[in-house]
Protein backbone atom coordinates (compact mmCIF):
# COMPACT_ATOMS: atom_id res chain seq x y z
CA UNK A 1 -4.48 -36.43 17.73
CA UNK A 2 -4.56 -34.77 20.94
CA UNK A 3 -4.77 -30.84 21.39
CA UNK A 4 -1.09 -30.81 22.91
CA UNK A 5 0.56 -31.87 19.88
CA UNK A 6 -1.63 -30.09 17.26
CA UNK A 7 -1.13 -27.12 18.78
CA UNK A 8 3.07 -28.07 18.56
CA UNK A 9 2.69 -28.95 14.87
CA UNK A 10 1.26 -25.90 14.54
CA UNK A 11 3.87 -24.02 16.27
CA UNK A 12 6.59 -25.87 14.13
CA UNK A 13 4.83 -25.06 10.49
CA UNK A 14 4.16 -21.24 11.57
CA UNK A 15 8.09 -21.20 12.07
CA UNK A 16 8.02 -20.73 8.36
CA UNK A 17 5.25 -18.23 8.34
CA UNK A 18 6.02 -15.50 5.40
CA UNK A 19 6.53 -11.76 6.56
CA UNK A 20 3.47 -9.72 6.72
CA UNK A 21 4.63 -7.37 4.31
CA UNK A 22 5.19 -6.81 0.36
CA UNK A 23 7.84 -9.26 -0.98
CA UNK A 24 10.72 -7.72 -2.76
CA UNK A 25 9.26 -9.12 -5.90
CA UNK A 26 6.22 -6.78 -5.75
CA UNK A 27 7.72 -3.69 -4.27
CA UNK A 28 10.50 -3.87 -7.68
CA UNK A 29 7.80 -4.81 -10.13
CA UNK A 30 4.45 -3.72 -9.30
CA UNK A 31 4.61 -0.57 -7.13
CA UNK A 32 7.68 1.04 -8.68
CA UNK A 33 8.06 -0.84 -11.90
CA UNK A 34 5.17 0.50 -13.51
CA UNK A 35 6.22 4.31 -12.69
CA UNK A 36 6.93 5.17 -16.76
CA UNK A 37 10.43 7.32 -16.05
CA UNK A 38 12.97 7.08 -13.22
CA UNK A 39 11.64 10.58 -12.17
CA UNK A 40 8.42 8.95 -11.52
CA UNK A 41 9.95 5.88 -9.96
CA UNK A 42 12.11 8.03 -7.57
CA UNK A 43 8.92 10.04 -6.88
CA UNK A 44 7.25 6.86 -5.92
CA UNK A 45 9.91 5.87 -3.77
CA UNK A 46 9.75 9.12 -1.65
CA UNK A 47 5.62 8.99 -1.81
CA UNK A 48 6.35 5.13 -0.22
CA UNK A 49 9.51 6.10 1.99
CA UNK A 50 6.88 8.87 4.05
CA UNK A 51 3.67 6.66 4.44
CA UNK A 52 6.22 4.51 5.72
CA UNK A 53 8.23 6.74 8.24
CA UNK A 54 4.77 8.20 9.52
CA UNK A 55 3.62 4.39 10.10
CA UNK A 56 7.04 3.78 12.62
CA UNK A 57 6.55 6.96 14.15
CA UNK A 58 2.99 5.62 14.85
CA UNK A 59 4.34 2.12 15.89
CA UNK A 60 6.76 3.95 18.53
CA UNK A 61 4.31 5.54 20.11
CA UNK A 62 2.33 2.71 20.22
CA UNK A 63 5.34 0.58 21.84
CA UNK A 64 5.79 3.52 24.83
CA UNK A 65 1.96 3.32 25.52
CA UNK A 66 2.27 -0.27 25.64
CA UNK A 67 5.34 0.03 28.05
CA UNK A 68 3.74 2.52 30.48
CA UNK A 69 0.57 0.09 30.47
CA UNK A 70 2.79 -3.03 31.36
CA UNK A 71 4.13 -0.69 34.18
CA UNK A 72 1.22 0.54 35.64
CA UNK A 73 -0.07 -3.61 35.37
CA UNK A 74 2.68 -4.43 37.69
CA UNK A 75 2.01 -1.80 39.98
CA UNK A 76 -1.29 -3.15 40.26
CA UNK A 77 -0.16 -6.47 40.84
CA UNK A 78 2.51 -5.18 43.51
CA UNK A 79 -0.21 -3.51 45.23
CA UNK A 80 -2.34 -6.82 45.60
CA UNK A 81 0.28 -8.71 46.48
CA UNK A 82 0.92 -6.19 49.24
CA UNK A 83 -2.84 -6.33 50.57
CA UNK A 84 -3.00 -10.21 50.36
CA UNK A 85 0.32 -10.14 52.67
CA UNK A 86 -1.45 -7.85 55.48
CA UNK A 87 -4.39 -10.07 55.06
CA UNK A 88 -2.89 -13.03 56.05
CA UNK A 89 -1.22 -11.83 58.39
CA UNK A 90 -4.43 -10.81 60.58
CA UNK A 91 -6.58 -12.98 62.11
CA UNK A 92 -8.37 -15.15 60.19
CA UNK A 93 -11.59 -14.64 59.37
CA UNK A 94 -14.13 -15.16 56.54
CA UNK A 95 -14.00 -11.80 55.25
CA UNK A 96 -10.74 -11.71 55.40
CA UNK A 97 -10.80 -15.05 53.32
CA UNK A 98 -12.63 -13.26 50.69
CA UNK A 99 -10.51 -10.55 50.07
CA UNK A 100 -7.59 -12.73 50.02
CA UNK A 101 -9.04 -14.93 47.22
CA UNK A 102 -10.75 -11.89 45.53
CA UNK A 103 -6.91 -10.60 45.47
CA UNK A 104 -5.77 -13.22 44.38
CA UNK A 105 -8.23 -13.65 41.42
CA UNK A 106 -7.35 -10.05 40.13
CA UNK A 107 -3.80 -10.91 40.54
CA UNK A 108 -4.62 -13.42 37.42
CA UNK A 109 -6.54 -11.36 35.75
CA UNK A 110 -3.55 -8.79 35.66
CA UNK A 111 -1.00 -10.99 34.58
CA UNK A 112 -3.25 -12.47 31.82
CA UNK A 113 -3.09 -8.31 30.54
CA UNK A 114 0.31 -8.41 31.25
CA UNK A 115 0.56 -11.19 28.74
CA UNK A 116 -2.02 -9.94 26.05
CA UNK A 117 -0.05 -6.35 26.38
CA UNK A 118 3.23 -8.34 25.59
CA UNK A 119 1.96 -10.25 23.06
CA UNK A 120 0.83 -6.86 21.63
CA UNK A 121 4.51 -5.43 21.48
CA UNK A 122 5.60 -8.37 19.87
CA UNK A 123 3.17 -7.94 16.99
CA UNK A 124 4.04 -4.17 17.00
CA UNK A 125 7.74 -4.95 16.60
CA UNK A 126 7.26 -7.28 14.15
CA UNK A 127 5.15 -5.01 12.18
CA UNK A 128 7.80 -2.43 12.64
CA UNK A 129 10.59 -4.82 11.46
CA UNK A 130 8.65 -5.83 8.31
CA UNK A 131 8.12 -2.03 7.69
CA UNK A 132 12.12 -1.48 8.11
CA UNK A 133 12.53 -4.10 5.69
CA UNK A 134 10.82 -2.44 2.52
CA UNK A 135 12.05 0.86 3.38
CA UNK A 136 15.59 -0.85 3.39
CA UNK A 137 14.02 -1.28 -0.36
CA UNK A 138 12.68 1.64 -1.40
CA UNK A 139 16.28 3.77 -0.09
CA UNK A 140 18.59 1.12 -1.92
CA UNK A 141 16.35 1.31 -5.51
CA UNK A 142 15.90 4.98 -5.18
CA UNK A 143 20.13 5.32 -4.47
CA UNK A 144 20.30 3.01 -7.57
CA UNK A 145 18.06 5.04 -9.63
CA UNK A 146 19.41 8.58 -8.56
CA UNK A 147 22.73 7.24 -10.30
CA UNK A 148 21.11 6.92 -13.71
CA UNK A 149 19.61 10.54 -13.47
CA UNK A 150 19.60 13.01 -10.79
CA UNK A 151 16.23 13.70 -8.81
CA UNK A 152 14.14 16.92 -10.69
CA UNK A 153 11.19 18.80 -8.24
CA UNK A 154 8.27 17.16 -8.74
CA UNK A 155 7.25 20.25 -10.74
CA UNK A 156 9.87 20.28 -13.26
CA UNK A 157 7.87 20.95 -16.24
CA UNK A 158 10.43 18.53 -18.44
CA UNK A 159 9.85 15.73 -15.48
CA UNK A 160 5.81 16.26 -16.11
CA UNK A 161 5.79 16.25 -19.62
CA UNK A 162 8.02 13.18 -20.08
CA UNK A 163 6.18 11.14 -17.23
CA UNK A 164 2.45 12.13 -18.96
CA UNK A 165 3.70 10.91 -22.52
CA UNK A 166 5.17 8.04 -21.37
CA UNK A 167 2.39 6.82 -19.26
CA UNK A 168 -0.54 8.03 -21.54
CA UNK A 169 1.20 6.18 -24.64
CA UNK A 170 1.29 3.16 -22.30
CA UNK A 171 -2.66 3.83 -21.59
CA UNK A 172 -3.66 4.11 -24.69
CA UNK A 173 -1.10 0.92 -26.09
CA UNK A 174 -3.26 -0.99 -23.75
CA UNK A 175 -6.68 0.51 -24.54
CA UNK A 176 -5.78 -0.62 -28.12
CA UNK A 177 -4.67 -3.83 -27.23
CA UNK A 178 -7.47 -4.57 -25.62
CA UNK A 179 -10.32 -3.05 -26.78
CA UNK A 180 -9.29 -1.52 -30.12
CA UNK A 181 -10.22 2.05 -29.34
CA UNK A 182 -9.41 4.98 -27.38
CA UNK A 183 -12.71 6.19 -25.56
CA UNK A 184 -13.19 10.00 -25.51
CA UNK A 185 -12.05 10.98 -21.79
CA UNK A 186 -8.73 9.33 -22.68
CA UNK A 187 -8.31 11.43 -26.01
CA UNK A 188 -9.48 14.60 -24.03
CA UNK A 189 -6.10 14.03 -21.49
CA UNK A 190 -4.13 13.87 -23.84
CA UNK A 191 -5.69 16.37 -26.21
CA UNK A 192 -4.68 18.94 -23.14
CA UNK A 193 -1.24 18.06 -23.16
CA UNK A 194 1.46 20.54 -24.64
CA UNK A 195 1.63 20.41 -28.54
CA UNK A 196 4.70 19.34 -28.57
CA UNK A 197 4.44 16.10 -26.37
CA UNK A 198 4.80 12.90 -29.06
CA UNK A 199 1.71 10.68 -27.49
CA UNK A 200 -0.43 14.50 -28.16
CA UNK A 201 1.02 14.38 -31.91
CA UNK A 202 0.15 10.66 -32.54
CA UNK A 203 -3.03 11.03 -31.35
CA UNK A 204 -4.07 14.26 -33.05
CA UNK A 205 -2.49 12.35 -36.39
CA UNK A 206 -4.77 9.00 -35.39
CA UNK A 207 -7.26 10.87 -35.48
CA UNK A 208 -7.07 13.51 -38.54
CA UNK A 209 -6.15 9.65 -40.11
CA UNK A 210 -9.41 8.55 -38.91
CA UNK A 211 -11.26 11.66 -40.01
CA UNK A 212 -10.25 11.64 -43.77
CA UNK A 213 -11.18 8.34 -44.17
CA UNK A 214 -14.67 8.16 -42.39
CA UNK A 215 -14.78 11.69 -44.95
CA UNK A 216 -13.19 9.47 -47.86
CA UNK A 217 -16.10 6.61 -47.06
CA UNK A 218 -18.84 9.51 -46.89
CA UNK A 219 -18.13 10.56 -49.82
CA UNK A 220 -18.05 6.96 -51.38
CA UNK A 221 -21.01 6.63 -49.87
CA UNK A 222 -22.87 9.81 -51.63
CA UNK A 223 -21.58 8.85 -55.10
CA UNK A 224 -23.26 5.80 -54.56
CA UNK A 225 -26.68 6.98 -53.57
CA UNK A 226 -26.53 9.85 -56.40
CA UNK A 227 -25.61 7.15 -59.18
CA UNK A 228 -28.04 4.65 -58.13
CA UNK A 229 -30.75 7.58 -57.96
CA UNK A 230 -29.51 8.76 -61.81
CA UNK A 231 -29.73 5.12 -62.52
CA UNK A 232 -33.50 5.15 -61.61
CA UNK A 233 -34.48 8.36 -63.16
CA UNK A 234 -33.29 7.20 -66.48
């Protein structure tokens, strides 16, 4: 198989090249899916929405430096073109030779920037376009979710409490699930919660559970040892 029609294979498959971004799929359930409340998930949204925004402002700049570049290349190239004309147009010589086929050379070597640098934008727009797309995403879910509950500050004390109970029930649901116990920095969060959040309350119960009966077994334990040592005695 020749190179020529390889490379146009190619260029028919990459047709159906996926976007270089997030599919829908992910954005919905693995970025702001696993948010625990739709406080949280409209806070995500806004935390995504800016990284976003300050990424396109980035891009635009990036697109007028490119522009101003591809200018100033054709300048250049104007500018050769000029000095090749005037060239020619003297007598011939071999200096004169060289400098026309130096000019000439950098005249290549200008347009081959002038096609990297447009290849460039491309890429940038693209990028731009595929960022567009999941902000199109996160301002439709977080529109959606601000009509099931209106947005609170991120510092609504209600908002905090709610989103901490919810996600350290779901951390320690998992931790259970898992590995059948709750290590000690886990209990420690949640032991600093407000007394009144639930997860706080089923933990502090777990664990007054857990104390009574490593107390009940202790005890068990010492009747043993003090019957088996009357046992002896006798």
């Amino acid at each position: 198989m020749s190179g020529e029609i390889i490379v146009h294979e190619m260029d028919e498959i990459l047709q159906h090249e996926p976007t270089q971004r997030h599919s829908y799929f992910q954005l919905k359930y693995f970025l702001i899916g696993k948010e625990p409340t739709i406080q949280s998930k409209m806070w995500q949204c806004i935390r995504e929405l800016k990284n976003r925004r300050d990424s396109m402002k980035s891009m635009d700049l990036e697109l007028e430096e490119a522009h101003d570049k591809l200018l100033l290349l054709d300048i250049g190239i104007q500018r050769l073109q000029i000095a090749i004309k005037e060239k020619t147009s003297l007598a011939a010589c071999a200096m004169n030779n060289l400098a026309i086929e130096e000019a000439a050379i950098n005249v290549r070597q200008l347009d081959r920037q002038k096609k990297s640098l447009s290849e460039s934008i491309t890429q940038i727009r693209d990028r731009k376009k595929w960022v567009e797309e999941e902000c199109r995403f996160f301002v439709e879910t977080f529109k959606n979710l601000r009509k099931i509950e209106e947005l609170k500050h991120f510092d609504d004390f209600e908002s905090q409490k709610n989103y901490w109970n919810e996600k350290l029930t779901q951390k320690i649901n998992m931790k259970m699930l898992t590995s059948g116990q709750i290590d000690s920095e886990l209990v420690e969060t949640v032991v600093a919660l407000p007394d009144e959040v639930p997860v706080k309350k089923q933990t502090l119960q777990t664990l007054n559970n857990k104390q009574s009966q490593m107390l009940q077994q202790l005890s068990e334990i010492t009747k043993k040892l003090e019957s088996n040592s009357g046992h002896k005695e006798s």
